[in-house]
N, C-alpha and C. Protein backbone atom coordinates (compact mmCIF):
# COMPACT_ATOMS: atom_id res chain seq x y z
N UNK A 1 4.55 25.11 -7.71
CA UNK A 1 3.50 26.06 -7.38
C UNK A 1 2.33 25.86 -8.34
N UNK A 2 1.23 26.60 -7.54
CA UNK A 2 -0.04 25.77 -8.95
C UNK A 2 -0.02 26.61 -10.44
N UNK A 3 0.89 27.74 -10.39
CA UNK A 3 1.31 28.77 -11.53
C UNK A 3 1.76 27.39 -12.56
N UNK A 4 2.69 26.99 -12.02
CA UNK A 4 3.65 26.37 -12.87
C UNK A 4 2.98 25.00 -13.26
N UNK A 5 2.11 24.42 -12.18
CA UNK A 5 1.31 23.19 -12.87
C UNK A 5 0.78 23.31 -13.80
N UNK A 6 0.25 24.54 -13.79
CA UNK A 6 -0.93 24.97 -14.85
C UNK A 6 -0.33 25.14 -16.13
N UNK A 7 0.71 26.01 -16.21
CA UNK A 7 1.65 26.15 -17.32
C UNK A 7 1.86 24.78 -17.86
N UNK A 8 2.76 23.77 -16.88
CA UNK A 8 2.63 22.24 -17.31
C UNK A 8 1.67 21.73 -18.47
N UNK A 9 0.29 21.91 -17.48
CA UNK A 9 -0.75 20.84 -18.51
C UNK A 9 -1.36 21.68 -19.33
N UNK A 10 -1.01 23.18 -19.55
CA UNK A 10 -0.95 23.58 -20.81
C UNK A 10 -0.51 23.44 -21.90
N UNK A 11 0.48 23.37 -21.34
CA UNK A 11 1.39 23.01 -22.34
C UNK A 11 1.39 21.51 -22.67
N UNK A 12 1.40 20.63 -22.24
CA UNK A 12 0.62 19.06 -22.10
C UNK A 12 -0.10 18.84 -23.14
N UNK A 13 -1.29 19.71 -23.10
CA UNK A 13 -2.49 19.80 -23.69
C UNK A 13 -2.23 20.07 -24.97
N UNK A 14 -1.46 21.25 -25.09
CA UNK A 14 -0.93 21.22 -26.83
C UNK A 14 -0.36 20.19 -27.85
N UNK A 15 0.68 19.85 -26.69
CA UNK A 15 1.41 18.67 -26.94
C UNK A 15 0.56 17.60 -27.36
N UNK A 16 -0.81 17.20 -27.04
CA UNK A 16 -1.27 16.18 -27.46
C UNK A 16 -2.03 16.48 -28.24
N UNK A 17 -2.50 17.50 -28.40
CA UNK A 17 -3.50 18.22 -29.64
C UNK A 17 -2.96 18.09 -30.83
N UNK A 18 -1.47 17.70 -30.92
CA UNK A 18 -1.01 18.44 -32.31
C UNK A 18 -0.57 16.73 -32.59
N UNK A 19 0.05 16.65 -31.47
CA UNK A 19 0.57 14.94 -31.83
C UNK A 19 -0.48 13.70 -32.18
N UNK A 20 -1.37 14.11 -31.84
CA UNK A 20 -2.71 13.27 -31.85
C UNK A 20 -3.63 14.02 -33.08
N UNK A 21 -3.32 15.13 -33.81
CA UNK A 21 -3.79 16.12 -34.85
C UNK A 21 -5.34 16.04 -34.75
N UNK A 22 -5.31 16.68 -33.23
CA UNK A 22 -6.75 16.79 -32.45
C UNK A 22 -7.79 15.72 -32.70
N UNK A 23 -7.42 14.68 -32.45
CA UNK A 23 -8.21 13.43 -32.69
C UNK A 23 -8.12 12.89 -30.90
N UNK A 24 -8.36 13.75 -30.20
CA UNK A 24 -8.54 13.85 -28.73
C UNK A 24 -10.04 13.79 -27.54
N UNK A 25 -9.72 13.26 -26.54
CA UNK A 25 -10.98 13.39 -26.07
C UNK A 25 -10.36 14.78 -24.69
N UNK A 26 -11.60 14.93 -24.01
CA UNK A 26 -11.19 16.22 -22.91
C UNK A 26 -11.61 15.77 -21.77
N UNK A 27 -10.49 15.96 -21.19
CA UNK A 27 -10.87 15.10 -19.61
C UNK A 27 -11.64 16.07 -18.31
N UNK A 28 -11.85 15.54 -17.16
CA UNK A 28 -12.55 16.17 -16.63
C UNK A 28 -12.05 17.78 -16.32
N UNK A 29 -10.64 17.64 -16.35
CA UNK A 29 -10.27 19.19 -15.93
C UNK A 29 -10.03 20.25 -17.26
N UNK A 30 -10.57 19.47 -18.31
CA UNK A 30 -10.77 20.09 -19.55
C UNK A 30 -9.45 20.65 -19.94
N UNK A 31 -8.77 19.55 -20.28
CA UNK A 31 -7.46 19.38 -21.00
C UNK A 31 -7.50 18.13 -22.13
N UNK A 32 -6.67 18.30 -22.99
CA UNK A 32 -7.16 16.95 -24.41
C UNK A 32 -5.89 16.36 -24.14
N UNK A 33 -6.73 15.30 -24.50
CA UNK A 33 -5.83 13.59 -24.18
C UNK A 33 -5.79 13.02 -25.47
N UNK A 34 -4.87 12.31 -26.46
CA UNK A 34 -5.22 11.67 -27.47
C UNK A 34 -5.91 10.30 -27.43
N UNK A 35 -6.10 9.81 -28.48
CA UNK A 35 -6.78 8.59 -29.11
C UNK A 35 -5.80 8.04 -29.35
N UNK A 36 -5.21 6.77 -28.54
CA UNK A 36 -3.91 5.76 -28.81
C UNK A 36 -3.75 5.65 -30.05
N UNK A 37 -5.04 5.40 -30.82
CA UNK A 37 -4.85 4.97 -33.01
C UNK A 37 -4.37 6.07 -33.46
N UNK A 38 -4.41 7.44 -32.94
CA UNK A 38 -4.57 8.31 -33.81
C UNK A 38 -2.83 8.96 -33.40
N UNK A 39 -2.63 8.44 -32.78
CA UNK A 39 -0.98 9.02 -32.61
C UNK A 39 -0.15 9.08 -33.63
N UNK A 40 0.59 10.07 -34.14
CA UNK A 40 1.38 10.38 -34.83
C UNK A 40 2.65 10.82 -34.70
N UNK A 41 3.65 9.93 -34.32
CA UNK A 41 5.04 10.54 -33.98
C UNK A 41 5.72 11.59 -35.44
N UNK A 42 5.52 11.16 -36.72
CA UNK A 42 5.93 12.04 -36.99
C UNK A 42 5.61 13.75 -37.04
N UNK A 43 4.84 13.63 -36.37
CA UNK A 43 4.96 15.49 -36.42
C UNK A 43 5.52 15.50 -34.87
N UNK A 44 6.55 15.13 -34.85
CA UNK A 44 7.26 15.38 -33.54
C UNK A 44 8.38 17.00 -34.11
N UNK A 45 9.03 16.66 -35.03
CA UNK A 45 9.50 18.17 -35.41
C UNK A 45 8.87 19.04 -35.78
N UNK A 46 7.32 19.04 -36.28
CA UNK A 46 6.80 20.60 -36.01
C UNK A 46 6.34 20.77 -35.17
N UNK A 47 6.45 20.81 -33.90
CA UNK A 47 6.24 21.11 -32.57
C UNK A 47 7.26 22.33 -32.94
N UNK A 48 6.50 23.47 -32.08
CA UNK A 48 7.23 24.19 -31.54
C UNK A 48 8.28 24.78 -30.64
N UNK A 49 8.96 24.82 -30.31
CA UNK A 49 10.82 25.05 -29.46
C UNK A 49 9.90 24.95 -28.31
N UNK A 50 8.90 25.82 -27.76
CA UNK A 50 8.65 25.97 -26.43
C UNK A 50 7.13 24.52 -26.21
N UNK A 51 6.68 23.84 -27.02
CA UNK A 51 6.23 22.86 -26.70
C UNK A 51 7.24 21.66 -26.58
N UNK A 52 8.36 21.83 -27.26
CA UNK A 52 9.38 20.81 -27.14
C UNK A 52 10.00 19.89 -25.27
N UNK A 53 9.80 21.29 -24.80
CA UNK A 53 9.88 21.20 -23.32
C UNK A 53 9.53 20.21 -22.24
N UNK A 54 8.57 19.88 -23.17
CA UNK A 54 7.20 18.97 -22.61
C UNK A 54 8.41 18.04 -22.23
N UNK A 55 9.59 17.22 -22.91
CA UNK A 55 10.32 16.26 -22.04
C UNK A 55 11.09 16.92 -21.09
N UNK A 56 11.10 17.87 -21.00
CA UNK A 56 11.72 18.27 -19.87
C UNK A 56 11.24 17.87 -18.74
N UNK A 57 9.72 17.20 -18.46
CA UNK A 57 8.71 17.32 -17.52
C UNK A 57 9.51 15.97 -16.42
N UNK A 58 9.25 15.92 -14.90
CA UNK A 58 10.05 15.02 -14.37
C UNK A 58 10.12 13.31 -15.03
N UNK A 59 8.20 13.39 -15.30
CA UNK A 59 8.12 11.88 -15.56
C UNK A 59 8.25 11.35 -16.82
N UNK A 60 9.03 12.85 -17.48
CA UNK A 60 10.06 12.27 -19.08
C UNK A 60 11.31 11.69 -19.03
N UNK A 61 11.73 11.50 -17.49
CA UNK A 61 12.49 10.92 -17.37
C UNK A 61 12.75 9.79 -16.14
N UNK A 62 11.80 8.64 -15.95
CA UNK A 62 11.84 8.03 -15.17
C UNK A 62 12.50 7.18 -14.33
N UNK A 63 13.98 7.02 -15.03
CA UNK A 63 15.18 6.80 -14.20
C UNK A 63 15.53 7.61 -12.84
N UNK A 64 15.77 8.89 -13.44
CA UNK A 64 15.80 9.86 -12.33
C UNK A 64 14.82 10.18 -11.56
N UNK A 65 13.99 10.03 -11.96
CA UNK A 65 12.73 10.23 -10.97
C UNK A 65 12.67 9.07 -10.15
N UNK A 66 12.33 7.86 -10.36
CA UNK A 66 12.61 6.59 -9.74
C UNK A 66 13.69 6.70 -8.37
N UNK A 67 15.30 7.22 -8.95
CA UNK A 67 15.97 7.72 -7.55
C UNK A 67 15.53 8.28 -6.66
N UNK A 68 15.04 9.74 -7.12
CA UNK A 68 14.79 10.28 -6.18
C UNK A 68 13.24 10.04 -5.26
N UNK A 69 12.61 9.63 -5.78
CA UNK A 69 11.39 8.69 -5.30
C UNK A 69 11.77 7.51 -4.22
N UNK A 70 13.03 6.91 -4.49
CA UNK A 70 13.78 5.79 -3.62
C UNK A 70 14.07 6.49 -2.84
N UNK A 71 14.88 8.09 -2.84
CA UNK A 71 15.26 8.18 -1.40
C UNK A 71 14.62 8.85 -0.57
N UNK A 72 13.41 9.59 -1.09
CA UNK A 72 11.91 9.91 -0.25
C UNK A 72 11.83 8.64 0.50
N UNK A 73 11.91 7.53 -0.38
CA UNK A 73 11.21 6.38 0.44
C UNK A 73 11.91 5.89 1.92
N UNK A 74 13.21 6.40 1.50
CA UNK A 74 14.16 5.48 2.74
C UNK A 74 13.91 6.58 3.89
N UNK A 75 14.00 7.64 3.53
CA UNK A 75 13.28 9.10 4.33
C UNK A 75 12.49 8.81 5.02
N UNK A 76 11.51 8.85 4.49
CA UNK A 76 10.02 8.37 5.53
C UNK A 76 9.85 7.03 6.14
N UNK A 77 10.83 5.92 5.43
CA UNK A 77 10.90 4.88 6.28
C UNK A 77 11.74 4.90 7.67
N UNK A 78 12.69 5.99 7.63
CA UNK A 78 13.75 6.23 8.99
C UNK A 78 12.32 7.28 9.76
N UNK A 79 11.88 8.04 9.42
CA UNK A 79 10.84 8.49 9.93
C UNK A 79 9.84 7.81 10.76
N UNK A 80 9.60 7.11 9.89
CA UNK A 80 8.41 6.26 10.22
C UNK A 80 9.36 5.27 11.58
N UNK A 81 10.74 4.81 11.49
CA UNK A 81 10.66 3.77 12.44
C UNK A 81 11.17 4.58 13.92
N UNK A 82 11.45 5.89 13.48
CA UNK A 82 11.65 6.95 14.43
C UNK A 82 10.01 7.10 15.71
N UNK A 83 9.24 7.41 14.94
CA UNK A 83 8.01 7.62 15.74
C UNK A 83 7.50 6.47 16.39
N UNK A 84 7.61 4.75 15.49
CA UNK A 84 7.83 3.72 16.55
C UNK A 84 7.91 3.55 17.36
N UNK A 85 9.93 3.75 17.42
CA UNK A 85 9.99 4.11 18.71
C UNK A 85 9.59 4.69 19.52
N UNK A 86 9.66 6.50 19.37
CA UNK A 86 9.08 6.96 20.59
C UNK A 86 7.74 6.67 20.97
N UNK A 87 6.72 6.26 20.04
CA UNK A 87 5.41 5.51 20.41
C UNK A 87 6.25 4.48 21.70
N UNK A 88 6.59 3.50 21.37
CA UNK A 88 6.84 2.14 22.82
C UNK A 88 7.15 2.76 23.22
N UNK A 89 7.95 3.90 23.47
CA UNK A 89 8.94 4.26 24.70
C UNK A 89 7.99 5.09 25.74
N UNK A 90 6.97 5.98 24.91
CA UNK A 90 6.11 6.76 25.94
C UNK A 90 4.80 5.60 26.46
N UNK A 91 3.84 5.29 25.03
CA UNK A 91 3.30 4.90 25.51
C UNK A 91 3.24 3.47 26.02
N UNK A 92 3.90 2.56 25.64
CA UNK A 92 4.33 1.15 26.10
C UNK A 92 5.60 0.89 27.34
N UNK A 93 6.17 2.06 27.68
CA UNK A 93 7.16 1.45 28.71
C UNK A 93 7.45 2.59 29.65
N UNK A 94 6.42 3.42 29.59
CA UNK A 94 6.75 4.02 30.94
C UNK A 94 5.41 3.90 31.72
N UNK A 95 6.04 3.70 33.25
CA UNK A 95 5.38 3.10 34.36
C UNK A 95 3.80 3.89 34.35
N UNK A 96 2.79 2.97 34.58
CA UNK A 96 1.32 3.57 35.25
C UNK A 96 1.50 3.54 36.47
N UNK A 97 0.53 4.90 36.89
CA UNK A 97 0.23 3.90 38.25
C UNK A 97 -1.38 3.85 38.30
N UNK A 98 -1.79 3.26 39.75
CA UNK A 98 -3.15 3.01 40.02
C UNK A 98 -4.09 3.95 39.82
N UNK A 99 -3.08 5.10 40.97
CA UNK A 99 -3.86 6.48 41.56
C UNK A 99 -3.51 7.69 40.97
N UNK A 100 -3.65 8.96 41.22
CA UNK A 100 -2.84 9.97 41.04
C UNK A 100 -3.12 10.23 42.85
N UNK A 101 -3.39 9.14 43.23
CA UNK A 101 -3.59 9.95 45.04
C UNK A 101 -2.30 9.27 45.57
């Protein structure tokens, strides 16, 4: 929901403020992004419990995400060869005729 996006790149935003020790630029939706040089893993433990979360986020874990992204894919590919078909079947193989007279 967009509640919860928002919460997300709030929280995002902290996350890189502190890890980057505001040596950040602000992107168009006016959230801070760090400066690759200026990264600092060690202040990864004073983060706070509820910025910690931030790996909780799906694409902190891209194994699992990757699956389930694969089986969207096979999804919409049975989809997709579903409507194919009924595409030839209506419009490629059933009879015209000349007239309607």
């Amino acid at each position: 929901t967009p509640g919860q996006v928002l919460a997300v790149r709030e929280m995002y935003d902290e996350y890189e403020r502190h890890m980057y020790n505001n040596h950040t630029t602000v992107t168009v939706n006016g959230f801070h992004r760090g400066i690759d040089r200026y990264f600092d893993g060690s202040r990864f433990p004073t983060l706070d419990e509820e910025c910690k979360t931030i790996c909780s986020i799906p694409l902190a874990h891209p194994w699992f995400f990757g699956c389930i992204l694969f089986i969207w894919t096979l999804t919409v590919s049975t989809d997709l060869r579903k409507i194919v078909s009924l595409v030839r079947l209506f419009i490629l193989q059933v009879p015209r005729v000349s007239s309607i007279e």
